[in-house]
PDB file of N, CA and C in Angstrom:
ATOM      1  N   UNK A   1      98.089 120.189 121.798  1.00  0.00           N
ATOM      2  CA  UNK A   1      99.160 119.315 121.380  1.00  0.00           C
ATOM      3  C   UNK A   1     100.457 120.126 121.321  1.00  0.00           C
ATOM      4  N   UNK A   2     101.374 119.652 121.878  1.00  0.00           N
ATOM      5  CA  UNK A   2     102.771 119.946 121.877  1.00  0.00           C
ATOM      6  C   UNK A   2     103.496 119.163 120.630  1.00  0.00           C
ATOM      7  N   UNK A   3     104.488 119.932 120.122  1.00  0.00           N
ATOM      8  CA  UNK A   3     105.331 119.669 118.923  1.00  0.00           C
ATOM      9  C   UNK A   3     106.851 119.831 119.355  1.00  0.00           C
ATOM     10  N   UNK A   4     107.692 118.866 119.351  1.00  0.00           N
ATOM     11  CA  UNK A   4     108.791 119.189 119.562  1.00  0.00           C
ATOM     12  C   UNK A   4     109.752 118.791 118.246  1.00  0.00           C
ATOM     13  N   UNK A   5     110.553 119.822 117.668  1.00  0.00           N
ATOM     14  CA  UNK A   5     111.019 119.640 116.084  1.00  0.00           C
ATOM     15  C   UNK A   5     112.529 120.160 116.267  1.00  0.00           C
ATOM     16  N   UNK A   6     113.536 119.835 115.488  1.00  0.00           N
ATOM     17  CA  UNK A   6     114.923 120.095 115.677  1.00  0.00           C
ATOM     18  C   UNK A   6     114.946 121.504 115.298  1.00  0.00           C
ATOM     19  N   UNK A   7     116.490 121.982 115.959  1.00  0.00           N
ATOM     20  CA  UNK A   7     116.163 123.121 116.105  1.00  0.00           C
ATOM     21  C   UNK A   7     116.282 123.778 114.587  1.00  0.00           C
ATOM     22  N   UNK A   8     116.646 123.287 113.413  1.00  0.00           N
ATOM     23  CA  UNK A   8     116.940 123.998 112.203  1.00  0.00           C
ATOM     24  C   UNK A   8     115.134 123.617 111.417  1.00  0.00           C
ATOM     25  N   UNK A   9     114.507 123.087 112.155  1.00  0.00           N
ATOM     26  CA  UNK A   9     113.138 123.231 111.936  1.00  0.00           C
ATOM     27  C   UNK A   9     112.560 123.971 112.141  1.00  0.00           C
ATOM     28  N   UNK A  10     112.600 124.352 113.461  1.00  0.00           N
ATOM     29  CA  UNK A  10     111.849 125.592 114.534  1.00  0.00           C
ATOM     30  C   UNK A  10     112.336 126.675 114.006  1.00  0.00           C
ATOM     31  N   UNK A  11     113.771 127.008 114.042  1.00  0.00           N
ATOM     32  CA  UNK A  11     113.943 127.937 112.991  1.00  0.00           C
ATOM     33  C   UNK A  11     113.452 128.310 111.513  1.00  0.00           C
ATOM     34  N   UNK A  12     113.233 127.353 110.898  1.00  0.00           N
ATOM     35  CA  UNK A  12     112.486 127.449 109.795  1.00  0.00           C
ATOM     36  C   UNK A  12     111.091 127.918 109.561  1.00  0.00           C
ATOM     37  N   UNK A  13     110.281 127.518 110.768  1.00  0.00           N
ATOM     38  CA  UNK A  13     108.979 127.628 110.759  1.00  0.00           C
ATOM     39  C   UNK A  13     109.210 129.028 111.186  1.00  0.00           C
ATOM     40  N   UNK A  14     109.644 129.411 112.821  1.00  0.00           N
ATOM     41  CA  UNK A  14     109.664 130.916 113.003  1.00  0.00           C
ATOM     42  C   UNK A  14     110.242 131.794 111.435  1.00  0.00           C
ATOM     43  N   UNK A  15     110.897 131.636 110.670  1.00  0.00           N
ATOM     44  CA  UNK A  15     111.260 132.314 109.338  1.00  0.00           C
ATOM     45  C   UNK A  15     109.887 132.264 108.908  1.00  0.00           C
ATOM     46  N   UNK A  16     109.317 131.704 108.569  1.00  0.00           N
ATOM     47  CA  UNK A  16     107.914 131.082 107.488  1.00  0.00           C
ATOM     48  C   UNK A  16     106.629 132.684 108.381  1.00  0.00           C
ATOM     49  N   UNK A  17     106.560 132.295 109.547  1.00  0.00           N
ATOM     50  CA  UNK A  17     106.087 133.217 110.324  1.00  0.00           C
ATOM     51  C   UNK A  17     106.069 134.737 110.344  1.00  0.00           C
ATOM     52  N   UNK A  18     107.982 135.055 110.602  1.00  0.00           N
ATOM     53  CA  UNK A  18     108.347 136.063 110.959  1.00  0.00           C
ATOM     54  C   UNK A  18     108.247 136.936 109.541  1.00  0.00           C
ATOM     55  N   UNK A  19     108.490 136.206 108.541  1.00  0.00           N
ATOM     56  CA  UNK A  19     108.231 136.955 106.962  1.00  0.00           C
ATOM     57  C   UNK A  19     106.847 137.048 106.591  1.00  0.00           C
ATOM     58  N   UNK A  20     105.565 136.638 107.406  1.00  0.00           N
ATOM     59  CA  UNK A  20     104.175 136.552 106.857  1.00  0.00           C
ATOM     60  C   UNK A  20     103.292 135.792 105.909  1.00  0.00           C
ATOM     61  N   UNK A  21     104.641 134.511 105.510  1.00  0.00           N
ATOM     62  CA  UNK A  21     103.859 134.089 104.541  1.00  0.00           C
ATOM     63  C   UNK A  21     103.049 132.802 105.653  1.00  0.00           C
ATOM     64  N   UNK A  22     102.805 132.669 107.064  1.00  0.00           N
ATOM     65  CA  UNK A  22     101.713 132.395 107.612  1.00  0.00           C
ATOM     66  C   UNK A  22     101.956 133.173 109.084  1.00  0.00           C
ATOM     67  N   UNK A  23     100.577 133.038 109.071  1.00  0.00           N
ATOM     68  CA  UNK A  23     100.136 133.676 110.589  1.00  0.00           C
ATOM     69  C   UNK A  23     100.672 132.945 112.034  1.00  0.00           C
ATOM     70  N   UNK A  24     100.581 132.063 111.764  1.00  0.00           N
ATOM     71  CA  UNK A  24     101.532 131.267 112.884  1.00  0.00           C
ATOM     72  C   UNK A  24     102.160 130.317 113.032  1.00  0.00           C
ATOM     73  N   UNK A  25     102.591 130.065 113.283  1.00  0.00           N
ATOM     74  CA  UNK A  25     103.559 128.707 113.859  1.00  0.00           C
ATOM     75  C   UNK A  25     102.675 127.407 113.741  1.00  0.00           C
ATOM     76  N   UNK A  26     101.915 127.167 113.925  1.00  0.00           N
ATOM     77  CA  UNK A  26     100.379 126.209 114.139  1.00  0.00           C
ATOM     78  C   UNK A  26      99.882 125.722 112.595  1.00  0.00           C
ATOM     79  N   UNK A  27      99.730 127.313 111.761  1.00  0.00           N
ATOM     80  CA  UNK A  27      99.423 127.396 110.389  1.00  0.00           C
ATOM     81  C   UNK A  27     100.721 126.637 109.456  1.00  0.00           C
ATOM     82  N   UNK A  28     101.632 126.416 109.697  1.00  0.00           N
ATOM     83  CA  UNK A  28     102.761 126.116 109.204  1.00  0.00           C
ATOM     84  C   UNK A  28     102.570 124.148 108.935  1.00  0.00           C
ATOM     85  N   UNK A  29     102.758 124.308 110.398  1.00  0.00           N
ATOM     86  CA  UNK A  29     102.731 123.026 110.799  1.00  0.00           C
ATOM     87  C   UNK A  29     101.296 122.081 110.195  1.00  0.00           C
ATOM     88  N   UNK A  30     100.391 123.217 110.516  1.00  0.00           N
ATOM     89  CA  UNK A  30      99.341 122.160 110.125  1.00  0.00           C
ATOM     90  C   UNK A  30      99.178 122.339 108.360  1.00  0.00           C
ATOM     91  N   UNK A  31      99.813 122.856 107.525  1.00  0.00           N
ATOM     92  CA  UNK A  31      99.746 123.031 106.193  1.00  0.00           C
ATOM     93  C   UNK A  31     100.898 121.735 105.328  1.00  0.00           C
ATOM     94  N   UNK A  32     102.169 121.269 106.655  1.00  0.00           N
ATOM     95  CA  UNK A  32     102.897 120.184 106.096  1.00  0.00           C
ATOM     96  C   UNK A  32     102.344 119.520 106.356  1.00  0.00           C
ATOM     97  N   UNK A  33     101.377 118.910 106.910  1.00  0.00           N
ATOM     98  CA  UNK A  33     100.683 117.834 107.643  1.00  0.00           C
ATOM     99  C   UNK A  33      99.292 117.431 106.251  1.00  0.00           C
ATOM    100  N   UNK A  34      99.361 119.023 106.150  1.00  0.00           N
ATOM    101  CA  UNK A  34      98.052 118.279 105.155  1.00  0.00           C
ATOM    102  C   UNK A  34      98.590 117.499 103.222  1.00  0.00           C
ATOM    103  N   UNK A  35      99.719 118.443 103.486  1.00  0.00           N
ATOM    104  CA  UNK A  35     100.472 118.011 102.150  1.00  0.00           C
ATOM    105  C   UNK A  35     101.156 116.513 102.205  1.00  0.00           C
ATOM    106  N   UNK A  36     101.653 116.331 103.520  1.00  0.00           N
ATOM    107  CA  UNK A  36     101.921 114.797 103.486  1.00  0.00           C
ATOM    108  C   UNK A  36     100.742 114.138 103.204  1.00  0.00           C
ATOM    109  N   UNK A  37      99.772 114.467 103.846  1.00  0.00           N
ATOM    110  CA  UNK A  37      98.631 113.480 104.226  1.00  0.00           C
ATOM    111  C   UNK A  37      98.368 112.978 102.611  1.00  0.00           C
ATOM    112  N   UNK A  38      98.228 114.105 101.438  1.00  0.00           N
ATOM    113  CA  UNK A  38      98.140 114.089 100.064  1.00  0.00           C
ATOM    114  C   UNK A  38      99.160 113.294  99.439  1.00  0.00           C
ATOM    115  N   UNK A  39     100.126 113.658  99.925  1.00  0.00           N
ATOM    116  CA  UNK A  39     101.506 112.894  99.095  1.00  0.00           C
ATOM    117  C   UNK A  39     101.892 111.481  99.582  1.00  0.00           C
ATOM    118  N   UNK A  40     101.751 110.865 100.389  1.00  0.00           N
ATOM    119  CA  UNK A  40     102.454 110.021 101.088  1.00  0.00           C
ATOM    120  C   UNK A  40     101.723 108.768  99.863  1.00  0.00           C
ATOM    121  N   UNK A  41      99.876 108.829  99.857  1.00  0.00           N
ATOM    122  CA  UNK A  41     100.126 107.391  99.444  1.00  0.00           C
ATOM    123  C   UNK A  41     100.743 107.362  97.586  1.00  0.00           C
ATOM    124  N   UNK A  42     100.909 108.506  97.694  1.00  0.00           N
ATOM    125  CA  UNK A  42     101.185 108.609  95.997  1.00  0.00           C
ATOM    126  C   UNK A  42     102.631 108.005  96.256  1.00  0.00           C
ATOM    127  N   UNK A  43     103.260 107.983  97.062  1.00  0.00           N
ATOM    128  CA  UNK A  43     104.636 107.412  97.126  1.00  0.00           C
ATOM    129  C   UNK A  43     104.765 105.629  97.386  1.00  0.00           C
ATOM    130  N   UNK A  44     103.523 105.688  98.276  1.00  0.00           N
ATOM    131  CA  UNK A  44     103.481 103.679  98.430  1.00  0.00           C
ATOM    132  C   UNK A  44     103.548 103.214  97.048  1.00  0.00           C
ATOM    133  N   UNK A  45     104.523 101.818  97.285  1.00  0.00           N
ATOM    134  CA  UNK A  45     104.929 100.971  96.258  1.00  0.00           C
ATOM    135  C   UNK A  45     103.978  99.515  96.464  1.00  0.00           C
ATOM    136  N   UNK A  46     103.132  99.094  96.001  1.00  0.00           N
ATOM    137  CA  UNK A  46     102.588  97.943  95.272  1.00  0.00           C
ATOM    138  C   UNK A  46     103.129  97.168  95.271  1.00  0.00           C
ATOM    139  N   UNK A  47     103.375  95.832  96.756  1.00  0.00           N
ATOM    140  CA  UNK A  47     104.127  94.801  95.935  1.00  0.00           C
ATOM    141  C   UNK A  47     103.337  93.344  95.582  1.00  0.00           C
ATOM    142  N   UNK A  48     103.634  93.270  94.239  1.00  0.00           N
ATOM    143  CA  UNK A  48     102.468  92.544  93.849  1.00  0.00           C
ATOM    144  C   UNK A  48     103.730  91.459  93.638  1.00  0.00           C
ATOM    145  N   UNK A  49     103.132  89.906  93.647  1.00  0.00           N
ATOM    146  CA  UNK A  49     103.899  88.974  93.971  1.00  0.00           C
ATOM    147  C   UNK A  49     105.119  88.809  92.949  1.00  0.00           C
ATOM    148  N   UNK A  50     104.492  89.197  91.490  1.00  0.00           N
ATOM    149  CA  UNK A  50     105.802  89.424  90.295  1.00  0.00           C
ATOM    150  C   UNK A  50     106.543  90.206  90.291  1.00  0.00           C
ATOM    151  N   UNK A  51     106.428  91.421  91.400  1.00  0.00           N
ATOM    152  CA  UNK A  51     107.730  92.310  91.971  1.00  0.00           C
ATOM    153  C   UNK A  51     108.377  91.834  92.828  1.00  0.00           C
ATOM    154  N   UNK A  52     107.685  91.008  93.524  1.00  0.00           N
ATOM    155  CA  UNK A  52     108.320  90.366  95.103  1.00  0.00           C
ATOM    156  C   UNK A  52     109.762  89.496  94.153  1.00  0.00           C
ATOM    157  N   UNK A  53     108.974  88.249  93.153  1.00  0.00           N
ATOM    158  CA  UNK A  53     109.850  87.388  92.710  1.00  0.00           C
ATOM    159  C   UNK A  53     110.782  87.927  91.819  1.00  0.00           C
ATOM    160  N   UNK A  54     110.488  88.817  90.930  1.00  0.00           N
ATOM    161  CA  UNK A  54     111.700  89.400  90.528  1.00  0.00           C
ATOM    162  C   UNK A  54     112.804  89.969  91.258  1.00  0.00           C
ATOM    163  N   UNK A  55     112.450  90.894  92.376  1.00  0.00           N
ATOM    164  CA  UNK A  55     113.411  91.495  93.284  1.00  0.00           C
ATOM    165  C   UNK A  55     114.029  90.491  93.983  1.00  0.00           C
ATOM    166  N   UNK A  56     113.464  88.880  93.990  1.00  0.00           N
ATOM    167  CA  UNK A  56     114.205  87.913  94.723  1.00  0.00           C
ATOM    168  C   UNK A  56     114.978  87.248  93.812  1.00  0.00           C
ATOM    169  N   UNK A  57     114.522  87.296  92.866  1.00  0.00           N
ATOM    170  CA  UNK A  57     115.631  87.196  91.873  1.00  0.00           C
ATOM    171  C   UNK A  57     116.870  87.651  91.757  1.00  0.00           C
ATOM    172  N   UNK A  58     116.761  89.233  91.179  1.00  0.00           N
ATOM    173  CA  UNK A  58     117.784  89.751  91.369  1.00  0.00           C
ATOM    174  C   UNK A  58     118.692  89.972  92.204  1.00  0.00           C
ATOM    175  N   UNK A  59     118.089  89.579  94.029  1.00  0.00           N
ATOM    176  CA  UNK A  59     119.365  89.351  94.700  1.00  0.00           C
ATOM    177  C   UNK A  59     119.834  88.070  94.870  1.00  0.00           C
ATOM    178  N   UNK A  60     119.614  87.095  94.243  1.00  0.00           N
ATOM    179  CA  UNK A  60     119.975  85.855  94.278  1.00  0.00           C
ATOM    180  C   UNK A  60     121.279  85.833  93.644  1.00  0.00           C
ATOM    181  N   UNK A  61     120.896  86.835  92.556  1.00  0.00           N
ATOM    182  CA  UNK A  61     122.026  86.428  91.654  1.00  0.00           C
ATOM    183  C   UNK A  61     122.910  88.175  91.802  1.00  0.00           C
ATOM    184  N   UNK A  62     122.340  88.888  92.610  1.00  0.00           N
ATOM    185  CA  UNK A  62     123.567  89.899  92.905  1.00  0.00           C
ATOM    186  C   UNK A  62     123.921  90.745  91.725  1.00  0.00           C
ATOM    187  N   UNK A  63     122.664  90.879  91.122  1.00  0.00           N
ATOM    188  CA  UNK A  63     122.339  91.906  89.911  1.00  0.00           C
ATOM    189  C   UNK A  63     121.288  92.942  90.223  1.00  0.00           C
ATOM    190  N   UNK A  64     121.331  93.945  89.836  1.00  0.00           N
ATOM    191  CA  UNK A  64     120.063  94.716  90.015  1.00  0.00           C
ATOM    192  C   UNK A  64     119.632  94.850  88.703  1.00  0.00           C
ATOM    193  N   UNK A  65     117.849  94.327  89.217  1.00  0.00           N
ATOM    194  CA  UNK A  65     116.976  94.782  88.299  1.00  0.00           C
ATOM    195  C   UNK A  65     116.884  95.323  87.614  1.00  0.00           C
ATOM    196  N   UNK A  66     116.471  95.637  86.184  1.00  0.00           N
ATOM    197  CA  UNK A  66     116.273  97.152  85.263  1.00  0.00           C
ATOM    198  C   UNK A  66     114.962  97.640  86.115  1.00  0.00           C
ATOM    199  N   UNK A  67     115.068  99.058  86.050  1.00  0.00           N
ATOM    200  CA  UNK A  67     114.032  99.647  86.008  1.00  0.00           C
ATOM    201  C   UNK A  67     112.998  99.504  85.084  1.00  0.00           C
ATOM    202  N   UNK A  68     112.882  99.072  83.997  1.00  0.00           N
ATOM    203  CA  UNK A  68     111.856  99.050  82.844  1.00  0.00           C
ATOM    204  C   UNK A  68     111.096  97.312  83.214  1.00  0.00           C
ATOM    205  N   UNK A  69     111.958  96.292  83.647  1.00  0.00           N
ATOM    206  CA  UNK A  69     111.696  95.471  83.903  1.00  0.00           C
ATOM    207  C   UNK A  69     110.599  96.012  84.991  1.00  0.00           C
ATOM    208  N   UNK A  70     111.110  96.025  86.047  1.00  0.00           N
ATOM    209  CA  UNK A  70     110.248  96.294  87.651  1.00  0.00           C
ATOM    210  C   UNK A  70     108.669  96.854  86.705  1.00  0.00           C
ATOM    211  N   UNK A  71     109.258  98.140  85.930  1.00  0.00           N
ATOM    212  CA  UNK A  71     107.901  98.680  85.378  1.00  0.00           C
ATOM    213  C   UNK A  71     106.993  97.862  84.301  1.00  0.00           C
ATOM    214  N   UNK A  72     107.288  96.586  83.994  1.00  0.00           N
ATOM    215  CA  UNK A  72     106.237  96.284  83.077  1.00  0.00           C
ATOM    216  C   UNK A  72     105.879  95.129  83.446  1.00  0.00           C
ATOM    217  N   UNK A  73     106.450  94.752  84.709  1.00  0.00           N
ATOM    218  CA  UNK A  73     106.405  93.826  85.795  1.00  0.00           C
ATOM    219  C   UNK A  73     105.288  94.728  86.751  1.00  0.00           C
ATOM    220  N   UNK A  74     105.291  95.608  87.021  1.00  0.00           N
ATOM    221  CA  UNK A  74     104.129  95.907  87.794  1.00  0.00           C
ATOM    222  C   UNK A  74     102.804  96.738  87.187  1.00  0.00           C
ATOM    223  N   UNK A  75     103.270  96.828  85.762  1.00  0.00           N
ATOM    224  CA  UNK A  75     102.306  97.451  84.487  1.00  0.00           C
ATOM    225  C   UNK A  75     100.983  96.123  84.250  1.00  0.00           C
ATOM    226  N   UNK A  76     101.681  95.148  84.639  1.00  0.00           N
ATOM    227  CA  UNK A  76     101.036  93.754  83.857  1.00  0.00           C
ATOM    228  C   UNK A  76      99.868  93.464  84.661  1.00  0.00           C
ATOM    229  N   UNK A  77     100.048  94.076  86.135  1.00  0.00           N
ATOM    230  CA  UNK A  77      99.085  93.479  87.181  1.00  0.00           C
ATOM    231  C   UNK A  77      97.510  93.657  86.516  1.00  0.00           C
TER     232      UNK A  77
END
């Protein structure tokens, strides 16, 4: 597999390399890959239909939501 990454990436990874804190270029790459793989669904948002209608709410009327609302709105599920 080929990787093509901007160049202030490639630079980054060759740094990561060239200082030893991995063996290669490959090791780099495949170590962000596994940390997304971990992190990503911790970031998905839940939309459960009493978030949907509140958030349609609030742009109806061209207010934003509280945050504490959204949270005890999606606490309740």
């Amino acid at each position: 597999m080929n990787v093509l990454l901007p160049a202030d990436l490639e630079q980054y990874v060759e740094s990561l390399v060239r200082t030893g804190k991995y063996p290669a270029s490959s090791d780099v790459i495949a170590e962000a890959l596994r940390q997304h793989k971990v992190a990503r669904p911790a970031v998905q948002i839940v939309m459960t239909p009493e978030l949907e209608r509140a958030l349609d709410e609030a742009m109806e009327e061209k207010t934003e939501p509280l945050t504490t609302d959204l949270r005890r709105i999606q606490g309740s599920r």
